[in-house]
PDB file of N, CA and C in Angstrom:
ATOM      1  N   UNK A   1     -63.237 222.783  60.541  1.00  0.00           N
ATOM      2  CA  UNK A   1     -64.362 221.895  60.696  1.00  0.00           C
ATOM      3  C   UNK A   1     -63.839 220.459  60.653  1.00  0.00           C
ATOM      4  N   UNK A   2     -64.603 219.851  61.600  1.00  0.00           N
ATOM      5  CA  UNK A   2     -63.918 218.223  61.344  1.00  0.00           C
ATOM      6  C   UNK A   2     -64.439 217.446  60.804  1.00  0.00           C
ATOM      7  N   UNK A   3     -63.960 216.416  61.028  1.00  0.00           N
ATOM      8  CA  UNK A   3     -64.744 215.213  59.604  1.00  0.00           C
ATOM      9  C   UNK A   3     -65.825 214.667  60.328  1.00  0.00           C
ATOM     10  N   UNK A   4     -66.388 214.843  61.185  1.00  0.00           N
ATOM     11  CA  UNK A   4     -67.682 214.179  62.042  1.00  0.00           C
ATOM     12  C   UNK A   4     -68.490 215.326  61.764  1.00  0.00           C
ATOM     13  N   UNK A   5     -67.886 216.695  61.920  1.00  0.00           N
ATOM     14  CA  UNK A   5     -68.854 217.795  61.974  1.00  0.00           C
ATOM     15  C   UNK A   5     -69.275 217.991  60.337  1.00  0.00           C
ATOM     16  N   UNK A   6     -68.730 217.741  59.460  1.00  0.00           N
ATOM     17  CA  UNK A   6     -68.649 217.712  58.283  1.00  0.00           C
ATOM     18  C   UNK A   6     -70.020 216.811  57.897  1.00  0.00           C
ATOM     19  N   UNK A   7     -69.651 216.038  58.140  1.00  0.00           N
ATOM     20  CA  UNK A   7     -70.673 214.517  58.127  1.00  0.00           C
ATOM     21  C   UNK A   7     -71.729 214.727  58.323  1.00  0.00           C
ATOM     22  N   UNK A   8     -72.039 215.556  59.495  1.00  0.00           N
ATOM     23  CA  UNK A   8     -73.126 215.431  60.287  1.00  0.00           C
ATOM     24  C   UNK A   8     -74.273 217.089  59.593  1.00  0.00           C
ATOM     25  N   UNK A   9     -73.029 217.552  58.876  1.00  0.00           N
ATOM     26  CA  UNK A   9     -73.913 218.826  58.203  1.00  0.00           C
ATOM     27  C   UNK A   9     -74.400 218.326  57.062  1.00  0.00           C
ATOM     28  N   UNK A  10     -73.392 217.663  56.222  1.00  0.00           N
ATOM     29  CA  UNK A  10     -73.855 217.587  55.005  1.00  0.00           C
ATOM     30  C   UNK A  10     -73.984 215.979  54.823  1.00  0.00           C
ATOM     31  N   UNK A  11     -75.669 215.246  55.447  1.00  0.00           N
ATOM     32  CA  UNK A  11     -75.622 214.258  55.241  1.00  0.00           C
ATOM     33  C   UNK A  11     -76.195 213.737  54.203  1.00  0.00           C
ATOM     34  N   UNK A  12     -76.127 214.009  53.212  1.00  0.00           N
ATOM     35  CA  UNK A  12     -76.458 213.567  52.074  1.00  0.00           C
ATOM     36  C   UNK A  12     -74.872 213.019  51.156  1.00  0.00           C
ATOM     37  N   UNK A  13     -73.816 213.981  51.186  1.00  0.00           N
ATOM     38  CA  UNK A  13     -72.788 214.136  50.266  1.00  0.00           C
ATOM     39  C   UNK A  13     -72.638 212.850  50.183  1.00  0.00           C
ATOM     40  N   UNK A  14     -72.417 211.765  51.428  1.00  0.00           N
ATOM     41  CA  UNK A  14     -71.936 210.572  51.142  1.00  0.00           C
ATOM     42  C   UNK A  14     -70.309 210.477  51.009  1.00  0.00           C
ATOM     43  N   UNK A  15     -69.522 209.059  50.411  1.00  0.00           N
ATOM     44  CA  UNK A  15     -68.154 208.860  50.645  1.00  0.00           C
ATOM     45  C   UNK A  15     -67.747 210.264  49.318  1.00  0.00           C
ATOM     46  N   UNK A  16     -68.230 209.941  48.258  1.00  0.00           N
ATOM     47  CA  UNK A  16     -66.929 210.351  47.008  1.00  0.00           C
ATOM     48  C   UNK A  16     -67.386 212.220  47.253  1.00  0.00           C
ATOM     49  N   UNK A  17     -68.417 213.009  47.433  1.00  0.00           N
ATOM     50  CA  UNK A  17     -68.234 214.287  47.685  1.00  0.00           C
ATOM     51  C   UNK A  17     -67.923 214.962  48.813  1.00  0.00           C
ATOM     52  N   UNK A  18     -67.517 213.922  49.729  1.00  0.00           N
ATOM     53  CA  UNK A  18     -66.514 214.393  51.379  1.00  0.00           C
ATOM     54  C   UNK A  18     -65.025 213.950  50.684  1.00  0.00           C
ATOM     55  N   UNK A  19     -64.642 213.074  50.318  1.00  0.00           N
ATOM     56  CA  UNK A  19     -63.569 212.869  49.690  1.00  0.00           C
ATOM     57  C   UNK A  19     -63.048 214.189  48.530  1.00  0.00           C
ATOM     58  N   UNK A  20     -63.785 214.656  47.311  1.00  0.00           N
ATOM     59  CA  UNK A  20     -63.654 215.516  47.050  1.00  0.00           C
ATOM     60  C   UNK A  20     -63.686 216.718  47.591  1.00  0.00           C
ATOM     61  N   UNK A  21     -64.206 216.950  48.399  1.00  0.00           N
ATOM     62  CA  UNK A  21     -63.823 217.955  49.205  1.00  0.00           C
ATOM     63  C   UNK A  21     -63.066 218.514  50.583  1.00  0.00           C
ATOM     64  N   UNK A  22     -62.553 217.164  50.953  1.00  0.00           N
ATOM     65  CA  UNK A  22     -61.433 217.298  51.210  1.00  0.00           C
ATOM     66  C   UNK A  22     -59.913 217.348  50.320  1.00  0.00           C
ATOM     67  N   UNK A  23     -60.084 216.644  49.295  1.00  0.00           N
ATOM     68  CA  UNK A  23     -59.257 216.979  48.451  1.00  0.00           C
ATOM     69  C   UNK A  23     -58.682 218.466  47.984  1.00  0.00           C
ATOM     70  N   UNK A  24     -59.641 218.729  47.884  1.00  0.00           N
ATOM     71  CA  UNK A  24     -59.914 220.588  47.581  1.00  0.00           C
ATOM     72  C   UNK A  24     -59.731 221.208  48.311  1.00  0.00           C
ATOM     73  N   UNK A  25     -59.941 220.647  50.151  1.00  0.00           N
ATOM     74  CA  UNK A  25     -59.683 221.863  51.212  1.00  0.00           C
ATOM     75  C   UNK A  25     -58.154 221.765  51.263  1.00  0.00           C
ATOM     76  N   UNK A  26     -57.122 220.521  50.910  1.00  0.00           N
ATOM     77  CA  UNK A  26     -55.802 220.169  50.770  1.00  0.00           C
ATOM     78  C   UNK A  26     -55.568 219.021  51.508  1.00  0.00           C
ATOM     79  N   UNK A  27     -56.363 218.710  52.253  1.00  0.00           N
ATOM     80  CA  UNK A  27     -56.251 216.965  52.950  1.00  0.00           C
ATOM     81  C   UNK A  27     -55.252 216.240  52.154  1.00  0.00           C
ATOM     82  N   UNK A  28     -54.342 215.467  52.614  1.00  0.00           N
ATOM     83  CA  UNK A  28     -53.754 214.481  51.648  1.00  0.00           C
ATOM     84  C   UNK A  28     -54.139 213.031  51.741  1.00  0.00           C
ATOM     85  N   UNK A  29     -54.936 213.061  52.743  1.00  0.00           N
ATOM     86  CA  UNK A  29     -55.697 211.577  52.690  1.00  0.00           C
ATOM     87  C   UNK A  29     -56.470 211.220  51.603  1.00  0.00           C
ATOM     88  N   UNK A  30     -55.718 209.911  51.531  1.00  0.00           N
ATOM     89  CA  UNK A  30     -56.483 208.967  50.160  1.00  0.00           C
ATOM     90  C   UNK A  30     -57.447 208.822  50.346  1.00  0.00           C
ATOM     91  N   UNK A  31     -58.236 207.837  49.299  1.00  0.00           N
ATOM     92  CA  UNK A  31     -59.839 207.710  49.470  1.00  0.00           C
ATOM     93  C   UNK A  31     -59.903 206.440  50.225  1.00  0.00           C
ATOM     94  N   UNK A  32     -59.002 205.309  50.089  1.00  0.00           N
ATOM     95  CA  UNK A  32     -59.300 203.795  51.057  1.00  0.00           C
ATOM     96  C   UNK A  32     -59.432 204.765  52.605  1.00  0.00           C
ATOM     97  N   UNK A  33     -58.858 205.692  52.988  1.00  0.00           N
ATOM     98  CA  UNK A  33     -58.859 205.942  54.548  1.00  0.00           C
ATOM     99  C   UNK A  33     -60.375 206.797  54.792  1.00  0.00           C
ATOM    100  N   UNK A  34     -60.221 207.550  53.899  1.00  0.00           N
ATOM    101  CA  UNK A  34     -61.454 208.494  53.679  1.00  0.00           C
ATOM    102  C   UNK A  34     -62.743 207.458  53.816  1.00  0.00           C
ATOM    103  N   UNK A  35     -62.797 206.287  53.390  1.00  0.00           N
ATOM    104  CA  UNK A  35     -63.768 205.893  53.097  1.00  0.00           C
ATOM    105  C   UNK A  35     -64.234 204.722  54.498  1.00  0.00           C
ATOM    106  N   UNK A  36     -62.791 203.841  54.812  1.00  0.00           N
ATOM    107  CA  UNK A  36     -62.699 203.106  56.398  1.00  0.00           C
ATOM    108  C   UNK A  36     -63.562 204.411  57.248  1.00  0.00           C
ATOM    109  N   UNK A  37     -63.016 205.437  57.322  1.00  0.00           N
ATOM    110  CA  UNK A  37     -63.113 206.387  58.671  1.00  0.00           C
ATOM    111  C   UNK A  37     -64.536 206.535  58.710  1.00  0.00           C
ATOM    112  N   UNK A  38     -65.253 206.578  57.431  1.00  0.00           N
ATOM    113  CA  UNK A  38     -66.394 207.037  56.884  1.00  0.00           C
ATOM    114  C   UNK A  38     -67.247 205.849  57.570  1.00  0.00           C
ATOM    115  N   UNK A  39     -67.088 204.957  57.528  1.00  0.00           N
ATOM    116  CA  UNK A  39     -67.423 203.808  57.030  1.00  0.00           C
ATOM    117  C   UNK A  39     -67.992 203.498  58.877  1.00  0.00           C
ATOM    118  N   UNK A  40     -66.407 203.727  59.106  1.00  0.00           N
ATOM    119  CA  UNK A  40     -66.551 203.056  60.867  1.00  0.00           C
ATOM    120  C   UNK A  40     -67.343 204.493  61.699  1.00  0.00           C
ATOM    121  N   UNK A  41     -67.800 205.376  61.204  1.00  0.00           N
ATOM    122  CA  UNK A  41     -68.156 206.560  61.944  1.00  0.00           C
ATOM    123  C   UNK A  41     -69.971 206.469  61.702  1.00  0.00           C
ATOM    124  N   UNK A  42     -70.203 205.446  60.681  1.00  0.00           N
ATOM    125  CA  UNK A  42     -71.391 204.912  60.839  1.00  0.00           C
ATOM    126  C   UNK A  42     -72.254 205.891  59.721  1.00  0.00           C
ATOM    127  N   UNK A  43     -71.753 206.713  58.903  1.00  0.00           N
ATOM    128  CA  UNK A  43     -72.417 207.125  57.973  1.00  0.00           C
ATOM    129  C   UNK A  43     -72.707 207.147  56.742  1.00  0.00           C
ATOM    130  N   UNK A  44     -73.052 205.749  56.390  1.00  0.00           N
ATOM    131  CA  UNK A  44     -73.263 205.145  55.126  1.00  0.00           C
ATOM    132  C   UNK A  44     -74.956 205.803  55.006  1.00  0.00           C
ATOM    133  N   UNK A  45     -74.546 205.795  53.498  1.00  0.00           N
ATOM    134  CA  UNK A  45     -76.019 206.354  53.584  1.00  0.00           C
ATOM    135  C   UNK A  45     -76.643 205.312  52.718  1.00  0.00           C
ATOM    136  N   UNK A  46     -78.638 204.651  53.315  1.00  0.00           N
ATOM    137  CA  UNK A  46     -79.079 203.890  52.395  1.00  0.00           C
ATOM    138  C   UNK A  46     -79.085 203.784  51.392  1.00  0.00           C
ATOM    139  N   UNK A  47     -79.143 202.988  50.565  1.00  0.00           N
ATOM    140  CA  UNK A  47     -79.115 202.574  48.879  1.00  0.00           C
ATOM    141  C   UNK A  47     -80.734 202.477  48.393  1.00  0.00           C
ATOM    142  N   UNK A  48     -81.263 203.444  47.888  1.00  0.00           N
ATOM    143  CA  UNK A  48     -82.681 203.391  47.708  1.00  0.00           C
ATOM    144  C   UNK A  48     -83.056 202.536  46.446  1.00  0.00           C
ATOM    145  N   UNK A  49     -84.076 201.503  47.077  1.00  0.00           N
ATOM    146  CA  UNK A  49     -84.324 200.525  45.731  1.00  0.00           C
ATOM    147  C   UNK A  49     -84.593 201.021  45.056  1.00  0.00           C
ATOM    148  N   UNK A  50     -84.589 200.042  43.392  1.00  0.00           N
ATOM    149  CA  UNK A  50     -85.271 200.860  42.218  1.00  0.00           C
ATOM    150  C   UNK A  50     -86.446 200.565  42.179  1.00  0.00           C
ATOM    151  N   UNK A  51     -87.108 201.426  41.529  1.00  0.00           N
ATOM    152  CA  UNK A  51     -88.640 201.213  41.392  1.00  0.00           C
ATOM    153  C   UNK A  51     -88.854 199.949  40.387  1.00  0.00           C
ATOM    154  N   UNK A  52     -89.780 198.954  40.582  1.00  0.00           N
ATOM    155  CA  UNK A  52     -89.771 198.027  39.854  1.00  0.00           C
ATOM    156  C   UNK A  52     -91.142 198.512  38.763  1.00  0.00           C
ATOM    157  N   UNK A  53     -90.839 198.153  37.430  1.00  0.00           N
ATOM    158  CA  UNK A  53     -91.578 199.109  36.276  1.00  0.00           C
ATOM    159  C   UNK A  53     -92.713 197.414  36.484  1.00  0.00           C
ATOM    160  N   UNK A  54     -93.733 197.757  35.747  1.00  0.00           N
ATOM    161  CA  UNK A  54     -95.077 196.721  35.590  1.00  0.00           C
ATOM    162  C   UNK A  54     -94.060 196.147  34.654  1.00  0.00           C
ATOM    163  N   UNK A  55     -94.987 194.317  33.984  1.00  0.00           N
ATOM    164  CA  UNK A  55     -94.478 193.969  33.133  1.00  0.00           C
ATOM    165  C   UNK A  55     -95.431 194.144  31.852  1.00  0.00           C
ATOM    166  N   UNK A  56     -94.730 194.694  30.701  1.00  0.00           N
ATOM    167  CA  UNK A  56     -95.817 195.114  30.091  1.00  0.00           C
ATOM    168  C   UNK A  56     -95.864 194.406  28.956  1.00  0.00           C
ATOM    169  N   UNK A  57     -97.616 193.677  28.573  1.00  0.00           N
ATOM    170  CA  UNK A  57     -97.844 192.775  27.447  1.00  0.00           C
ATOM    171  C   UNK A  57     -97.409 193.799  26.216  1.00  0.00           C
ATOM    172  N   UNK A  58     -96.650 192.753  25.160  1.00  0.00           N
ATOM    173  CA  UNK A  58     -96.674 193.118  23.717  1.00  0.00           C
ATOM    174  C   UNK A  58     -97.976 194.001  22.992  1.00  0.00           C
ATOM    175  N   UNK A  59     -98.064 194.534  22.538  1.00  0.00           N
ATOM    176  CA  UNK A  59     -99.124 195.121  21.732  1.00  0.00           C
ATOM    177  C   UNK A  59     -99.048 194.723  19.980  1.00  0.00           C
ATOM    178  N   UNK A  60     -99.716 194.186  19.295  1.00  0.00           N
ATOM    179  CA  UNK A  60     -99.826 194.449  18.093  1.00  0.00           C
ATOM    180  C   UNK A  60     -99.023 195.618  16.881  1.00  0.00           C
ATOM    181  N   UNK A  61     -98.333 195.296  15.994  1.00  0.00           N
ATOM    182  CA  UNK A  61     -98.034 196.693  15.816  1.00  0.00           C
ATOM    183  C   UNK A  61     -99.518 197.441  15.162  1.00  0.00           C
ATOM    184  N   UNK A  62     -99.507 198.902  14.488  1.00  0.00           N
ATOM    185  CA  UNK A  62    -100.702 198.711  13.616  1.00  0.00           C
ATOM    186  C   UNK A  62    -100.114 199.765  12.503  1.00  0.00           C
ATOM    187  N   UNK A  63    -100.215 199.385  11.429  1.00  0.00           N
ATOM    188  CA  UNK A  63     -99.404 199.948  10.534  1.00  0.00           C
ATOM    189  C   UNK A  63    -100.507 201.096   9.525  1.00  0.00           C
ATOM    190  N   UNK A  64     -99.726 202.317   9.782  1.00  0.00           N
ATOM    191  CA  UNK A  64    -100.262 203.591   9.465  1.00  0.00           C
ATOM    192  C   UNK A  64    -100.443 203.671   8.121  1.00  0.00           C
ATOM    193  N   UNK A  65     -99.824 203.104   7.032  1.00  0.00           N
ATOM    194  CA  UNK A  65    -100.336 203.740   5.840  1.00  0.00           C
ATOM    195  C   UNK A  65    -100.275 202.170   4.966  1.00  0.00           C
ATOM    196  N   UNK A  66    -100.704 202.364   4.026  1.00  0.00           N
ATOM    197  CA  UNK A  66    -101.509 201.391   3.327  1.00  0.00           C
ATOM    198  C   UNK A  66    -100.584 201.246   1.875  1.00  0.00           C
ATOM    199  N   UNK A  67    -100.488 199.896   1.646  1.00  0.00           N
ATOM    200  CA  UNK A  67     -99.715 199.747   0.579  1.00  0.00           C
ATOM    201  C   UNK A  67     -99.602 200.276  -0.536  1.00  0.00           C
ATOM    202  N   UNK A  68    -101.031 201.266  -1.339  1.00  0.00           N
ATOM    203  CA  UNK A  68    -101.125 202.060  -2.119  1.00  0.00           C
ATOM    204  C   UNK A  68    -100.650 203.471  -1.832  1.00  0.00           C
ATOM    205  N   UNK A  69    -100.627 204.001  -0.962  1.00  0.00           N
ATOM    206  CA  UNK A  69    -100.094 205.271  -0.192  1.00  0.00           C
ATOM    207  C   UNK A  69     -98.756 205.154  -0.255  1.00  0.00           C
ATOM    208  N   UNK A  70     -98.449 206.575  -0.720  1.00  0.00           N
ATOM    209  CA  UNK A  70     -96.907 206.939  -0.931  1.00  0.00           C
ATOM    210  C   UNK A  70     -96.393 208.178  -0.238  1.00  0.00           C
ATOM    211  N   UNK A  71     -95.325 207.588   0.595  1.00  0.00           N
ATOM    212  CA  UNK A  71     -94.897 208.693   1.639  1.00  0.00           C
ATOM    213  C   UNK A  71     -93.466 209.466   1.365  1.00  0.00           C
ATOM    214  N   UNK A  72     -93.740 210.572   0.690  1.00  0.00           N
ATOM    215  CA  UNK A  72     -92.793 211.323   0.040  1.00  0.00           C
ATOM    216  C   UNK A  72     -92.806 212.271   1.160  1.00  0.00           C
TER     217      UNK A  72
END
C-alpha cells in the first residue's frame, strides 16, 4: 500500500499515527520527511477550535454549618 493510498484510507490518523505506522511496517524514514511528504500531498487535517466556555459570575459562598455545630 502506498503512502497516498494510505492517506486517503485512513483520513483521520493524521502526521504522528502514519509515521508510527510506518515505523512498524519497517519504513526507515524519519519523521521531518514523513511529515514534508505529508504536508506537500495536501493532507493536513483541520485543527478544530475549542469551544469557548461562558464567563461565569462569582457566586457567594454559603456556608453549611453553623458555628455551634460540630462536625465529627
Amino acid at each position: 500500500m502506498s503512502f497516498k493510498e494510505l492517506a486517503e484510507k485512513k483520513p483521520r490518523w493524521g502526521f504522528g499515527m502514519m509515521r508510527d505506522y510506518l515505523k512498524n511496517k519497517g519504513y526507515s524514514w524519519n519523521h521531518k520527511r514523513i511529515r514534508r511528504v505529508y504536508r506537500e500531498m495536501g493532507f493536513n487535517i483541520r485543527i478544530k477550535p475549542r469551544k469557548r466556555l461562558p464567563v461565569r459570575s462569582p457566586k457567594p459562598f454559603v456556608q453549611l454549618f453553623v458555628g455551634s455545630t460540630r462536625n465529627y
